[in-house]
N, C-alpha and C. Protein backbone atom coordinates (compact mmCIF):
# COMPACT_ATOMS: atom_id res chain seq x y z
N UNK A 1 -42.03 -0.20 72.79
CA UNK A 1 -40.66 -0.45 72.34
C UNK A 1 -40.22 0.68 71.39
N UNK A 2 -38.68 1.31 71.22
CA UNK A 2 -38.60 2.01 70.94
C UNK A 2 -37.78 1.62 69.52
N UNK A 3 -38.77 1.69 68.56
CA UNK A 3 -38.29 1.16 67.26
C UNK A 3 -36.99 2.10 66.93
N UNK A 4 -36.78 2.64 66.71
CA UNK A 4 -35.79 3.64 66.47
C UNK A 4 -34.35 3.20 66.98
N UNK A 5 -34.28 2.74 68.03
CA UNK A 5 -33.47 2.61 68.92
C UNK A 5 -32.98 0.72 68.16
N UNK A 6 -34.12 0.05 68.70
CA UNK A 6 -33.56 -1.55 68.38
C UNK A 6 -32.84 -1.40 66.97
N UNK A 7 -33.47 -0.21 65.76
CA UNK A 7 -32.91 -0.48 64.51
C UNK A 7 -31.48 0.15 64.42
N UNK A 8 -31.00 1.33 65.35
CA UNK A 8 -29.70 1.64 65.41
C UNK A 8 -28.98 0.46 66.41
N UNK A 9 -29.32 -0.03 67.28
CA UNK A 9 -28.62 -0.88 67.45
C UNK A 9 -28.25 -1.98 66.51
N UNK A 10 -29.05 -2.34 65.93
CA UNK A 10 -28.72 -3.24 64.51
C UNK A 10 -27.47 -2.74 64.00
N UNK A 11 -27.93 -2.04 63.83
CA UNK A 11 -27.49 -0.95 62.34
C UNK A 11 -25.67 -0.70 62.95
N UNK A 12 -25.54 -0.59 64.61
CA UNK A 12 -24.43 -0.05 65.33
C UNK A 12 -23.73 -1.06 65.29
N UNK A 13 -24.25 -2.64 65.89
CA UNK A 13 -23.39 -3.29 65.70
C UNK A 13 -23.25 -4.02 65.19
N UNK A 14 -23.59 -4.41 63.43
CA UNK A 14 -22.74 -4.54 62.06
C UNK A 14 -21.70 -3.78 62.15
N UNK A 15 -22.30 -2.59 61.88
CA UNK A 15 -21.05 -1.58 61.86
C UNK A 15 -19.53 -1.50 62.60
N UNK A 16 -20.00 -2.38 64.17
CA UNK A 16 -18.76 -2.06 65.14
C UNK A 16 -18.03 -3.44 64.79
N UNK A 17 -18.58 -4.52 64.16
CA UNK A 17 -18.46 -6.00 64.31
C UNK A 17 -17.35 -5.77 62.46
N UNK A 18 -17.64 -5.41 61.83
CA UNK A 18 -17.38 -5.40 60.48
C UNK A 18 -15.50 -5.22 60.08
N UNK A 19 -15.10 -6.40 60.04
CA UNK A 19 -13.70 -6.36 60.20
C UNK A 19 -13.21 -5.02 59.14
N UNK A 20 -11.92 -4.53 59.83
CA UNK A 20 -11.45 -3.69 59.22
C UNK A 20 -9.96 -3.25 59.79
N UNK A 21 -9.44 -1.93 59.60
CA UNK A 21 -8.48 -1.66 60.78
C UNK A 21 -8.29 -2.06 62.14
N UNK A 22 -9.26 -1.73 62.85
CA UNK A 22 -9.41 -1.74 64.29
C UNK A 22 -9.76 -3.10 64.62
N UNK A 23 -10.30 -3.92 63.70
CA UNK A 23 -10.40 -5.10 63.92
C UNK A 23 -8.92 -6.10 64.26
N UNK A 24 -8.17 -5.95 62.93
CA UNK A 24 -6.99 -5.98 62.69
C UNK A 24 -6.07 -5.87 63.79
N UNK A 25 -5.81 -4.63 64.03
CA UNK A 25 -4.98 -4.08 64.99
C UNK A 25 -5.11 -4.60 66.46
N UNK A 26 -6.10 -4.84 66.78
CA UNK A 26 -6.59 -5.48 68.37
C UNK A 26 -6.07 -7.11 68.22
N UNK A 27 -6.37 -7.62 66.81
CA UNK A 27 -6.16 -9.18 66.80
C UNK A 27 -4.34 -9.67 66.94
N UNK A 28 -4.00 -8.39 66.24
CA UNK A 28 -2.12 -8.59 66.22
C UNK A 28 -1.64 -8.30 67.55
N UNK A 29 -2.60 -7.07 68.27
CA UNK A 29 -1.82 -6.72 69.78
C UNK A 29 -2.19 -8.23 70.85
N UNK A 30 -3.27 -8.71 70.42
CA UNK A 30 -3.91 -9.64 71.48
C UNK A 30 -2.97 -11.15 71.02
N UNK A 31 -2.40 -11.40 70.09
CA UNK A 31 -0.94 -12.42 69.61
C UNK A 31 -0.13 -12.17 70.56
N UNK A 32 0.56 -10.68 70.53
CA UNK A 32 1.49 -10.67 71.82
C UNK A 32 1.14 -10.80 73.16
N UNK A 33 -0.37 -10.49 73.96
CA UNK A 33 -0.75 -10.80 74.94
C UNK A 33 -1.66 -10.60 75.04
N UNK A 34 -2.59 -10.97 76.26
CA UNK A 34 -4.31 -10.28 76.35
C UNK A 34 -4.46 -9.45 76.88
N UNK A 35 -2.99 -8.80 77.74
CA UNK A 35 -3.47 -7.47 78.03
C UNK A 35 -2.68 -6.41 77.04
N UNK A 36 -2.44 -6.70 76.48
CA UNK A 36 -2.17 -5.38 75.04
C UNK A 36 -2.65 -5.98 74.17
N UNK A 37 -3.95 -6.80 74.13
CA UNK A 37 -5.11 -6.80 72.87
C UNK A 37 -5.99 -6.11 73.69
N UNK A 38 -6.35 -6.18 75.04
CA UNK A 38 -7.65 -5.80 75.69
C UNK A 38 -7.39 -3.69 75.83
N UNK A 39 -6.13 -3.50 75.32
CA UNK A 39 -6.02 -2.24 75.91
C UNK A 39 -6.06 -1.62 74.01
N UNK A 40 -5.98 -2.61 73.24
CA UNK A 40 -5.77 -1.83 72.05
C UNK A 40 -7.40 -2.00 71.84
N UNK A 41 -8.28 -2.89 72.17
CA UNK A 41 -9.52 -2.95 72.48
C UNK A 41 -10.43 -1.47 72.66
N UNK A 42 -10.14 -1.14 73.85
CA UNK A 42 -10.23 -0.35 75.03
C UNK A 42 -9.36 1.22 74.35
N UNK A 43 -8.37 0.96 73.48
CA UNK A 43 -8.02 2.54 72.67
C UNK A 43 -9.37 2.36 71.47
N UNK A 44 -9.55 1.44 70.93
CA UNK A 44 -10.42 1.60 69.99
C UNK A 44 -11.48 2.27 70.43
N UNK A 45 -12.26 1.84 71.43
CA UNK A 45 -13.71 2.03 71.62
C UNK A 45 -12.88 4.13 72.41
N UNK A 46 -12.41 4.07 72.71
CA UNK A 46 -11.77 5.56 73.23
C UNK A 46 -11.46 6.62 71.63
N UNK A 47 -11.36 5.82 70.64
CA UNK A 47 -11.11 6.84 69.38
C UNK A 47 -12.56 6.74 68.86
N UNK A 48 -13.60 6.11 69.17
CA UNK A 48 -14.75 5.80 68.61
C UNK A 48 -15.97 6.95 69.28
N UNK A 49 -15.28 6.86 70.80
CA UNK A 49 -15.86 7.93 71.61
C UNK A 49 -15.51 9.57 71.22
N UNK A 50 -14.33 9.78 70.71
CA UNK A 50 -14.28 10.73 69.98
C UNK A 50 -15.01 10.95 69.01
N UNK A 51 -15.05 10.43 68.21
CA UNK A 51 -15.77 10.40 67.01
C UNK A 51 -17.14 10.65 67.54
N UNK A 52 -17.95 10.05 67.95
CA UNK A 52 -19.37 10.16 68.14
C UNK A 52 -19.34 11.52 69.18
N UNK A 53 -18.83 11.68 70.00
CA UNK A 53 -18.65 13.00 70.75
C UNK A 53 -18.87 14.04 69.87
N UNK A 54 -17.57 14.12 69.21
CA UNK A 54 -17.90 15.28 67.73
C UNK A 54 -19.04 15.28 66.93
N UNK A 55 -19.23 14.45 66.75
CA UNK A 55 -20.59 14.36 65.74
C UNK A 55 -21.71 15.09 66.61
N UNK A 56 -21.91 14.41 68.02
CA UNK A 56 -22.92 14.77 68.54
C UNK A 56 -22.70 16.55 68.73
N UNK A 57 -21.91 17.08 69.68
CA UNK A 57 -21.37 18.14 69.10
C UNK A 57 -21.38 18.98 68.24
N UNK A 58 -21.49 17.94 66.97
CA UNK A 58 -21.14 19.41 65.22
C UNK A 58 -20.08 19.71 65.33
N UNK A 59 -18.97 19.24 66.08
CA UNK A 59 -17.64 19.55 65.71
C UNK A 59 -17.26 18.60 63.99
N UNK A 60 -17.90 17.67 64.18
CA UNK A 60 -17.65 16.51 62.87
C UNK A 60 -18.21 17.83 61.40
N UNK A 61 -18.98 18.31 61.23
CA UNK A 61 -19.96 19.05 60.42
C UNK A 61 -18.72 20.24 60.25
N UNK A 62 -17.77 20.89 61.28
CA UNK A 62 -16.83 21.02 60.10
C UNK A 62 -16.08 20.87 60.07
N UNK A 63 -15.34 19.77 59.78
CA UNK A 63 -13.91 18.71 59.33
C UNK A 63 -14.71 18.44 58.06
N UNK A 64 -16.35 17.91 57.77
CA UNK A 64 -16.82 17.87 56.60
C UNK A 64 -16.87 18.91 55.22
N UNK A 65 -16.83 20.82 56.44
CA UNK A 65 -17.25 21.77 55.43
C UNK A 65 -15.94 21.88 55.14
N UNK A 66 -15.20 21.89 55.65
CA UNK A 66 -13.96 21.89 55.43
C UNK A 66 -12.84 21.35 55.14
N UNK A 67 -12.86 21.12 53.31
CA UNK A 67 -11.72 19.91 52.58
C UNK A 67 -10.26 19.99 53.36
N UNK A 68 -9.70 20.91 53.28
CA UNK A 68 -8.66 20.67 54.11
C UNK A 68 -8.06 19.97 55.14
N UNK A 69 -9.24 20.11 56.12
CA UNK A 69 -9.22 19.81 57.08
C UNK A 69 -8.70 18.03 57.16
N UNK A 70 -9.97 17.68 56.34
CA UNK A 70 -10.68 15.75 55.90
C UNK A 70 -9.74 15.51 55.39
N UNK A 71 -9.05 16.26 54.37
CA UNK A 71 -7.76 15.85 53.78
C UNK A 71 -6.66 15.36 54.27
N UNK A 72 -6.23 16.43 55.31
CA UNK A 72 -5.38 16.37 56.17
C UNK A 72 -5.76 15.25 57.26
N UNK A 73 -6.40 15.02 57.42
CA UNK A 73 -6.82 13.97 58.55
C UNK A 73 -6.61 12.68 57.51
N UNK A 74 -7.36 12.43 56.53
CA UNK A 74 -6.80 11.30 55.52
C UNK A 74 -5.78 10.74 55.05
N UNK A 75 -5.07 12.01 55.07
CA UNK A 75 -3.69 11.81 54.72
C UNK A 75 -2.69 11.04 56.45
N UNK A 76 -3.04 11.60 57.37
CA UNK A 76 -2.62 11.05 58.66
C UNK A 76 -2.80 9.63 58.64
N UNK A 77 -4.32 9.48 58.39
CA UNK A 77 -4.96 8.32 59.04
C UNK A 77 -4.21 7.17 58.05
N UNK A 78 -3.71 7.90 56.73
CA UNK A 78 -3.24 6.83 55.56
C UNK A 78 -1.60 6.29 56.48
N UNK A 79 -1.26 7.35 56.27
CA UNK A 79 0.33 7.30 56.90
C UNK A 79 0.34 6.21 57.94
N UNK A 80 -0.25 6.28 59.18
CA UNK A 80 -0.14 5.54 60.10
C UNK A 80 -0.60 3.90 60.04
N UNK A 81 -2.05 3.84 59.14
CA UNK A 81 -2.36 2.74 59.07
C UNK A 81 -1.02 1.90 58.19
N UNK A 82 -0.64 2.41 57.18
CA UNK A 82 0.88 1.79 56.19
C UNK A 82 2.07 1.86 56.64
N UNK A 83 1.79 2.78 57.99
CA UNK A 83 3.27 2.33 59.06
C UNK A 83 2.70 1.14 59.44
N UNK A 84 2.13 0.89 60.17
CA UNK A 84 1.71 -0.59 60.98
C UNK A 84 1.76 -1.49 60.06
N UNK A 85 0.84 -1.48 58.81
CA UNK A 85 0.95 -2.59 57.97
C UNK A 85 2.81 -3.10 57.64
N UNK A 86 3.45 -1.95 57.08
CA UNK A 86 4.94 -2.61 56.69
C UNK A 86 5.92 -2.98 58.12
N UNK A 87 5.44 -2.36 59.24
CA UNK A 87 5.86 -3.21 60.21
C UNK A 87 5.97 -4.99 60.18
N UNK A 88 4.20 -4.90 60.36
CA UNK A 88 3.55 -6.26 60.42
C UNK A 88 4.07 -7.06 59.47
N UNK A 89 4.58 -6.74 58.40
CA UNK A 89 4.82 -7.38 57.38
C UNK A 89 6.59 -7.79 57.48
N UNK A 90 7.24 -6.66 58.22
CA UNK A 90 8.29 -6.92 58.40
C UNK A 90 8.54 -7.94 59.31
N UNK A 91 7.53 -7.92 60.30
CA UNK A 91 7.81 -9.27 61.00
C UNK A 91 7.45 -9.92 60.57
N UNK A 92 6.68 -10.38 59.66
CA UNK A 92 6.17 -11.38 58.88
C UNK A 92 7.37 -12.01 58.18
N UNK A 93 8.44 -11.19 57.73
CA UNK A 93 9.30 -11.44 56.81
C UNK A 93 10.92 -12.13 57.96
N UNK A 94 10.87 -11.65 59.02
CA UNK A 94 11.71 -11.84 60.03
C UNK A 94 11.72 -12.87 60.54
N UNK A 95 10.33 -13.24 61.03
CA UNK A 95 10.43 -14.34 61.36
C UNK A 95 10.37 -14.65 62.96
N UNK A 96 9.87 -15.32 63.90
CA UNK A 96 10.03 -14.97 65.18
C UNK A 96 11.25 -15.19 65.54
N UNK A 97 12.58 -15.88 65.02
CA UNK A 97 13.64 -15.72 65.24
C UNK A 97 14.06 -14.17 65.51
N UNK A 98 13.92 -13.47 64.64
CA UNK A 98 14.10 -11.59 64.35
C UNK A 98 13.17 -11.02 65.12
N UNK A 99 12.41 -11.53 66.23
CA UNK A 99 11.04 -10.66 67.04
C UNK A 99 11.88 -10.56 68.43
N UNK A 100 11.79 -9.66 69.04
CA UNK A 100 11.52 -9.48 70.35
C UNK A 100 10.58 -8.55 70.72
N UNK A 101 10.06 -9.31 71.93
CA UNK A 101 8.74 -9.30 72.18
C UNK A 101 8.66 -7.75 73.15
N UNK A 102 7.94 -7.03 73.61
CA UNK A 102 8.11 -6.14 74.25
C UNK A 102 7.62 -6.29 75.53
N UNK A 103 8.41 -5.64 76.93
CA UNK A 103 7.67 -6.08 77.73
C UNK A 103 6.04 -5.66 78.46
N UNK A 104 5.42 -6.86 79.30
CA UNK A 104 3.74 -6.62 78.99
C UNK A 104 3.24 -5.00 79.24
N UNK A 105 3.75 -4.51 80.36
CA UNK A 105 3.66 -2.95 80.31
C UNK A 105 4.11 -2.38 79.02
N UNK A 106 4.97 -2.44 78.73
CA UNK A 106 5.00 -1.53 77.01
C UNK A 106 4.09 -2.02 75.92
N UNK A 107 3.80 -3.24 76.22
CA UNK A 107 2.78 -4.05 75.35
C UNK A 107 1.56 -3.17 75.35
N UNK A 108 1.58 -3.14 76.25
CA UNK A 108 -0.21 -2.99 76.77
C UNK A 108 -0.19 -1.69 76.05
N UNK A 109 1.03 -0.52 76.72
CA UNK A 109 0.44 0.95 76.14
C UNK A 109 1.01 1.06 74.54
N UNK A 110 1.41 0.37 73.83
CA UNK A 110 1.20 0.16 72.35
C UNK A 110 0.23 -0.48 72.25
N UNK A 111 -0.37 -1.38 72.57
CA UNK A 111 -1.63 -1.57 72.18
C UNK A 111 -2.99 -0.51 72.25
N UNK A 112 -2.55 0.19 73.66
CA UNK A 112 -4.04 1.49 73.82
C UNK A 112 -3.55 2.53 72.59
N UNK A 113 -2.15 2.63 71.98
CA UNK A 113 -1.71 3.68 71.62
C UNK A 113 -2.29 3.51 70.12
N UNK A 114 -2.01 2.09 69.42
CA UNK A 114 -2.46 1.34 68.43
C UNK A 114 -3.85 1.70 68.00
N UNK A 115 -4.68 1.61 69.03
CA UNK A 115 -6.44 1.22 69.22
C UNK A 115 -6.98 2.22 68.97
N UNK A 116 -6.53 3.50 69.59
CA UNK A 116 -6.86 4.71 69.85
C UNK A 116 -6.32 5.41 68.47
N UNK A 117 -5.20 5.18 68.03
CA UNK A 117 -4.69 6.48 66.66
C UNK A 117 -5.77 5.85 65.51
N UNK A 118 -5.18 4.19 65.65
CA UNK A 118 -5.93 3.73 63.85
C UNK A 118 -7.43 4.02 64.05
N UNK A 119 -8.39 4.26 65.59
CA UNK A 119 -9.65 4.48 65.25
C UNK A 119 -9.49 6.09 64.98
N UNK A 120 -9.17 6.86 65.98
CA UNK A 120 -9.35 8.30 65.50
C UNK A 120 -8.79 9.12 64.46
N UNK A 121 -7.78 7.98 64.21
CA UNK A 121 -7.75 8.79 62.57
C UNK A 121 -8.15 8.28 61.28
N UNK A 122 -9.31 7.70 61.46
CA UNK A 122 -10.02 7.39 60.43
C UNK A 122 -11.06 8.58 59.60
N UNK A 123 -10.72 8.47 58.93
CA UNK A 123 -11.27 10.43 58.13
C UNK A 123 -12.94 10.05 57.91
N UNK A 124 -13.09 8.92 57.84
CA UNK A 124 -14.34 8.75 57.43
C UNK A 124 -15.38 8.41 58.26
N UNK A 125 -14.85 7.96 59.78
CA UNK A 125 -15.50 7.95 60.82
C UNK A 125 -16.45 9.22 61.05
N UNK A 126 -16.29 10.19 60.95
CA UNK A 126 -16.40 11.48 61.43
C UNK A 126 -18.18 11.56 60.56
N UNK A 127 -17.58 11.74 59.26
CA UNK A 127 -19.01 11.86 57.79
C UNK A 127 -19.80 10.73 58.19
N UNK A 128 -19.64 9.33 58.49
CA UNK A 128 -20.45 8.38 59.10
C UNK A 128 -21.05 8.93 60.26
N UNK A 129 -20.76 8.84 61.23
CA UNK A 129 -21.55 9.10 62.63
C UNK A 129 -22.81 10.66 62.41
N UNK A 130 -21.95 11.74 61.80
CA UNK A 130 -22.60 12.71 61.50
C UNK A 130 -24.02 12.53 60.48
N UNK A 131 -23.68 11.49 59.50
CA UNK A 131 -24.81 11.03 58.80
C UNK A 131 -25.92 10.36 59.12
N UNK A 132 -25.51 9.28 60.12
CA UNK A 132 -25.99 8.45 60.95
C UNK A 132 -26.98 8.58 62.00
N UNK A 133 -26.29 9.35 62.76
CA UNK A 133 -26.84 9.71 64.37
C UNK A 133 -28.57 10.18 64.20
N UNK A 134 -28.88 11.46 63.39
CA UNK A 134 -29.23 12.10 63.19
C UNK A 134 -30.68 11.08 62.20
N UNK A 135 -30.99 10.02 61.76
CA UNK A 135 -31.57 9.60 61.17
C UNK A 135 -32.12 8.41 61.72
N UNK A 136 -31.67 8.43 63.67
CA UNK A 136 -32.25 7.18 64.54
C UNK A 136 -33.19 8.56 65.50
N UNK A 137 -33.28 10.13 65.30
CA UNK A 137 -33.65 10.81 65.92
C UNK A 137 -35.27 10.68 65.62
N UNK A 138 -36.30 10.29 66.58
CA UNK A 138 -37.47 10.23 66.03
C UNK A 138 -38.39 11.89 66.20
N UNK A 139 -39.22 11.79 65.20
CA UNK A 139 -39.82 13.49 65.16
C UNK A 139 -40.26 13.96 66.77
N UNK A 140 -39.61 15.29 66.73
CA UNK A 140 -40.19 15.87 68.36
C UNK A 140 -39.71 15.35 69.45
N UNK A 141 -38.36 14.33 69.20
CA UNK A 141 -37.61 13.80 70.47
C UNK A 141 -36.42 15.39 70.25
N UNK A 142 -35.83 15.60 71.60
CA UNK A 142 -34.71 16.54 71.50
C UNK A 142 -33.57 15.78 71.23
N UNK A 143 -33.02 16.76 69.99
CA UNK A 143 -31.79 15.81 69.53
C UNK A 143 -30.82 15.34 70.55
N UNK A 144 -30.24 16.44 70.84
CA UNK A 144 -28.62 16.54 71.65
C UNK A 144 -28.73 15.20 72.77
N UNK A 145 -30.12 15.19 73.55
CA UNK A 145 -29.70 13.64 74.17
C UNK A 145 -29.89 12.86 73.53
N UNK A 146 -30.38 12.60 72.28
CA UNK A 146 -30.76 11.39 71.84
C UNK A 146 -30.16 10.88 71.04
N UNK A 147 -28.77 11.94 70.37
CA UNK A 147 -27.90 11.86 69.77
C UNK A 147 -27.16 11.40 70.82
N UNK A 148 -26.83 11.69 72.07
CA UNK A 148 -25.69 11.40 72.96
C UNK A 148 -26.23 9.67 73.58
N UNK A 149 -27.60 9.66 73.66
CA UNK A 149 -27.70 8.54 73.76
C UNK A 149 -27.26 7.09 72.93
N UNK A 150 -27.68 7.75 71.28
CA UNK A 150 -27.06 6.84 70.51
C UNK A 150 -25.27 7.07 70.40
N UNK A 151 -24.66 7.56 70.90
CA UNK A 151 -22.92 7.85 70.55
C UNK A 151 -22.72 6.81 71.94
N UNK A 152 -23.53 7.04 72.84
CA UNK A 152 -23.05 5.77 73.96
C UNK A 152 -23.27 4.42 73.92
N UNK A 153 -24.17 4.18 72.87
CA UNK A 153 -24.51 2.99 72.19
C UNK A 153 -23.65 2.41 71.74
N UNK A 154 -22.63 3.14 70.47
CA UNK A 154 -21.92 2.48 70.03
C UNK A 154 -20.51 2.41 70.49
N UNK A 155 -20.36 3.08 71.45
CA UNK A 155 -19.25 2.88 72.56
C UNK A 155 -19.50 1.61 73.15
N UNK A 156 -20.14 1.89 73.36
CA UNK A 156 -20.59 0.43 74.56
C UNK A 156 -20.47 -0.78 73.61
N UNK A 157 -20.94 -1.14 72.33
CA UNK A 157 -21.20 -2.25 71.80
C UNK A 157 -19.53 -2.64 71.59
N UNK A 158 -18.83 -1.27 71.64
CA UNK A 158 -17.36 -1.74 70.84
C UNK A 158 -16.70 -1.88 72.21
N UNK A 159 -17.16 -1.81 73.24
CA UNK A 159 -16.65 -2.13 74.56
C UNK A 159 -16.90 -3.76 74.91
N UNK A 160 -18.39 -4.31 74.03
CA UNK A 160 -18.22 -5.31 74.11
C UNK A 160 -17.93 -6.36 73.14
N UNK A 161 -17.41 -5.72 72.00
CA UNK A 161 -16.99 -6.65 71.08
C UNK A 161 -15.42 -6.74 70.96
N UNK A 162 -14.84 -5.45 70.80
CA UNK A 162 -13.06 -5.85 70.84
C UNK A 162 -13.10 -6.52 71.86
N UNK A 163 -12.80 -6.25 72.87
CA UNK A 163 -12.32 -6.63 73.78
C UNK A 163 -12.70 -8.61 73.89
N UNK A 164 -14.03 -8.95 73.21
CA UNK A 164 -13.87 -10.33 73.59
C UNK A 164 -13.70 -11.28 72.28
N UNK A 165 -13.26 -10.30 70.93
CA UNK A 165 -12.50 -10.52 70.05
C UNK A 165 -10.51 -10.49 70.63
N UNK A 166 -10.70 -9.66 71.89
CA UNK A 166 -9.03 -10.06 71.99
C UNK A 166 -8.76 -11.14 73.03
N UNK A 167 -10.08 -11.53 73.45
CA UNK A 167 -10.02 -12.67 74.42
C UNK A 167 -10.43 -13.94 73.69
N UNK A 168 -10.95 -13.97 72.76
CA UNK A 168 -10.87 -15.54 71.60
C UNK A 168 -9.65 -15.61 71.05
N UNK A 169 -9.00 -14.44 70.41
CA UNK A 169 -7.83 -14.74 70.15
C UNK A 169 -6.67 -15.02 70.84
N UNK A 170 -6.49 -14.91 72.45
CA UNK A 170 -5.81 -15.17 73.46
C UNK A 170 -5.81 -16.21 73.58
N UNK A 171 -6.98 -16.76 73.94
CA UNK A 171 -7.78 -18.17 74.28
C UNK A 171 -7.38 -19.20 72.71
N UNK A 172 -7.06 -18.54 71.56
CA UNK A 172 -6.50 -19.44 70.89
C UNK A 172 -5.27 -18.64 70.55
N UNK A 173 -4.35 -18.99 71.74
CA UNK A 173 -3.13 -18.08 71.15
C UNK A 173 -1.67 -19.43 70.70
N UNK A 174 -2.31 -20.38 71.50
CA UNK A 174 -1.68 -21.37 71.36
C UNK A 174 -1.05 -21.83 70.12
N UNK A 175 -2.18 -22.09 69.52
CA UNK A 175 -2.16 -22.28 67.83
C UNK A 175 -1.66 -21.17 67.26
N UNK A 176 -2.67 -19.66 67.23
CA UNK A 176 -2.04 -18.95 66.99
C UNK A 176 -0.65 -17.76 67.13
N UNK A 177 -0.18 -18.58 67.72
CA UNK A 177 1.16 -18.20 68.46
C UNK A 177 2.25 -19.34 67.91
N UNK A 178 1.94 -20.08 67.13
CA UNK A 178 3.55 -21.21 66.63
C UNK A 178 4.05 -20.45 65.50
N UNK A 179 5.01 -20.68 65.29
CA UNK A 179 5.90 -19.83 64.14
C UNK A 179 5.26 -19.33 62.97
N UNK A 180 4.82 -20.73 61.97
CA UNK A 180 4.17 -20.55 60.74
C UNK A 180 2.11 -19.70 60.67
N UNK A 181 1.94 -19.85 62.12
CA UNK A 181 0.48 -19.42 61.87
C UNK A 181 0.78 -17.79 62.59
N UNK A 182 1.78 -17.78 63.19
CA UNK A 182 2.33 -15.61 63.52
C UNK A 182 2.99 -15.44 62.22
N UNK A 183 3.40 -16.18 61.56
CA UNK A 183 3.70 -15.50 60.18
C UNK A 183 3.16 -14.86 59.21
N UNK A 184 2.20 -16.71 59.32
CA UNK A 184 0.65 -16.05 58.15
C UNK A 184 0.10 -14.96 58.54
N UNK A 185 -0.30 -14.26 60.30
CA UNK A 185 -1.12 -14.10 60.72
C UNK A 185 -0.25 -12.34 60.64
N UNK A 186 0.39 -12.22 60.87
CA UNK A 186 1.83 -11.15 60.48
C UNK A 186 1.55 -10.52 59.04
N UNK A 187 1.37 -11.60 58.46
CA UNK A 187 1.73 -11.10 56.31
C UNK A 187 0.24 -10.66 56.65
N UNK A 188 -1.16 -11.74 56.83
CA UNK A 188 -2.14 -10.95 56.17
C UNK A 188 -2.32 -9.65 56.68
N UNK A 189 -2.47 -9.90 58.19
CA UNK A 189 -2.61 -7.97 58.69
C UNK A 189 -1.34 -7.14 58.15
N UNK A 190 -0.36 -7.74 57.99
CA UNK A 190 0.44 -6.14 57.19
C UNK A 190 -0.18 -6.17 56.20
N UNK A 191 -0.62 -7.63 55.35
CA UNK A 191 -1.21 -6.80 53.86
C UNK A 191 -2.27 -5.81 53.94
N UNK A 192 -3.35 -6.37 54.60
CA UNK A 192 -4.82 -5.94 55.19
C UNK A 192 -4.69 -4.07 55.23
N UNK A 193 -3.45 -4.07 56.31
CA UNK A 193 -3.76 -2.66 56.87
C UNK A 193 -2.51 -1.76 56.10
N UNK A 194 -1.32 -2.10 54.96
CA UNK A 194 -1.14 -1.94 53.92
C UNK A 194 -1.86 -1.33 52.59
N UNK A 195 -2.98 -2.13 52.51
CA UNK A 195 -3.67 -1.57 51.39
C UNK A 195 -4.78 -0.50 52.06
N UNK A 196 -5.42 -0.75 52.96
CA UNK A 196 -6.19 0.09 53.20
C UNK A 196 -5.49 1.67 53.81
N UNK A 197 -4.32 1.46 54.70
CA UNK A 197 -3.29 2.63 54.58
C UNK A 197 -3.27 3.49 52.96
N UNK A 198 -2.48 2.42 52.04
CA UNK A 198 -2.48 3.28 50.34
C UNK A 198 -3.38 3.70 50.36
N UNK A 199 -4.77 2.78 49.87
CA UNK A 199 -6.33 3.51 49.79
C UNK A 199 -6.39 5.08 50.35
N UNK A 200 -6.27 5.13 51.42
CA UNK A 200 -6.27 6.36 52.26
C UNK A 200 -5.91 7.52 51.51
N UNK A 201 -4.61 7.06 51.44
CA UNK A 201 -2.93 8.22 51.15
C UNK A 201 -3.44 8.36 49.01
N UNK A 202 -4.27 7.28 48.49
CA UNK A 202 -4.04 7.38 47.33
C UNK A 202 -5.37 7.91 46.94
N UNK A 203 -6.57 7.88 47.81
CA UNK A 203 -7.77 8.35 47.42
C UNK A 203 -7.93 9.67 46.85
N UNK A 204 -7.40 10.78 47.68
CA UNK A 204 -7.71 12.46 47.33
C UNK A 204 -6.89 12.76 45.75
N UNK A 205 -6.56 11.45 44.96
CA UNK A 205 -5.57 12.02 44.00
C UNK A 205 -6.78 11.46 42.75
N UNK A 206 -7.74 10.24 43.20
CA UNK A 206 -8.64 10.21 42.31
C UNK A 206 -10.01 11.07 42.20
């Protein structure tokens, strides 16, 4: 058995399971339907594949040597996540009276569009995977596949976790679909992805 391996899988999917943005973002697209939660799903695990691509690569190693760069990507990744949040919040504040819904084709590609920006522009994705990868490599294995082996790992795990995180929430869309529980469900993800947006945009100043 290849110890190395069972402990990055551990280790991969905490990591992919661990609510956050992308968590967020898949649960609000999968309210409006299951096929623009399953595609904001499906952008996630596609910005995740970037990420581990680069890393494996050394493209990640310099966005790290290079402040500018991380900065600038932080500063993106802030912007966009605190667009979505004051959206979310605006409908929160609207009310489904004030919603119209989009139709399921436009749904769907805001949801891949959703899945895909809030994972790949996460600035910190990049310093993770690069830190990471590299410390499931056992002595005298060749990196580059074994690095590419573990970057398909955690593709795959997030292939199977959004996606049947946007199919529980479908499957309870009922409930979560009546006025007062898309409201609540509206305010907390705008707050959620609100603060962690600021965080972003307010970090490089501390």
């Amino acid at each position: 058995m290849d110890a190395h391996l069972v402990a990055f899988t551990g280790v991969a999917a905490g990591m992919v399971a661990l609510p956050g943005a992308d968590f967020t973002v898949v649960v609000r697209n999968a309210l409006t339907s299951r096929r623009a939660g399953i595609a904001a799903a499906l952008g996630v695990a596609g910005g995740l594949l970037v990420h581990t691509a680069l890393a494996v690569a050394g493209v990640a190693a310099v966005l790290v040597a290079v402040p500018a760069l991380f900065h600038a990507l932080r500063l993106l990744g802030g912007a966009y996540l605190l667009c979505l949040g004051v959206r979310a919040l605006a409908g929160a504040l609207r009310g489904p009276a004030g919603r119209e819904g989009p139709a399921p084709r436009t749904a769907a590609v805001r949801g891949l569009r959703e899945g895909f920006l809030t994972n790949v522009l996460n600035p910190k994705a990049p310093v993770l995977f690069l830190a990471l990868l590299p410390q499931f490599v056992p002595d005298g294995r060749p990196v580059l596949p074994r690095t590419a082996l573990l970057a398909g790992l955690v593709v795959a795990l997030a292939l199977l976790w959004f996606p049947a995180v946007a199919l529980l929430v479908d499957r309870l869309g009922g409930l979560l679909r009546r006025p007062r529980a898309a409201r609540t469900l509206d305010g907390l993800t705008g707050a959620l992805l609100t603060a962690l947006g600021t965080v972003l945009l307010c970090d490089p100043l501390f």
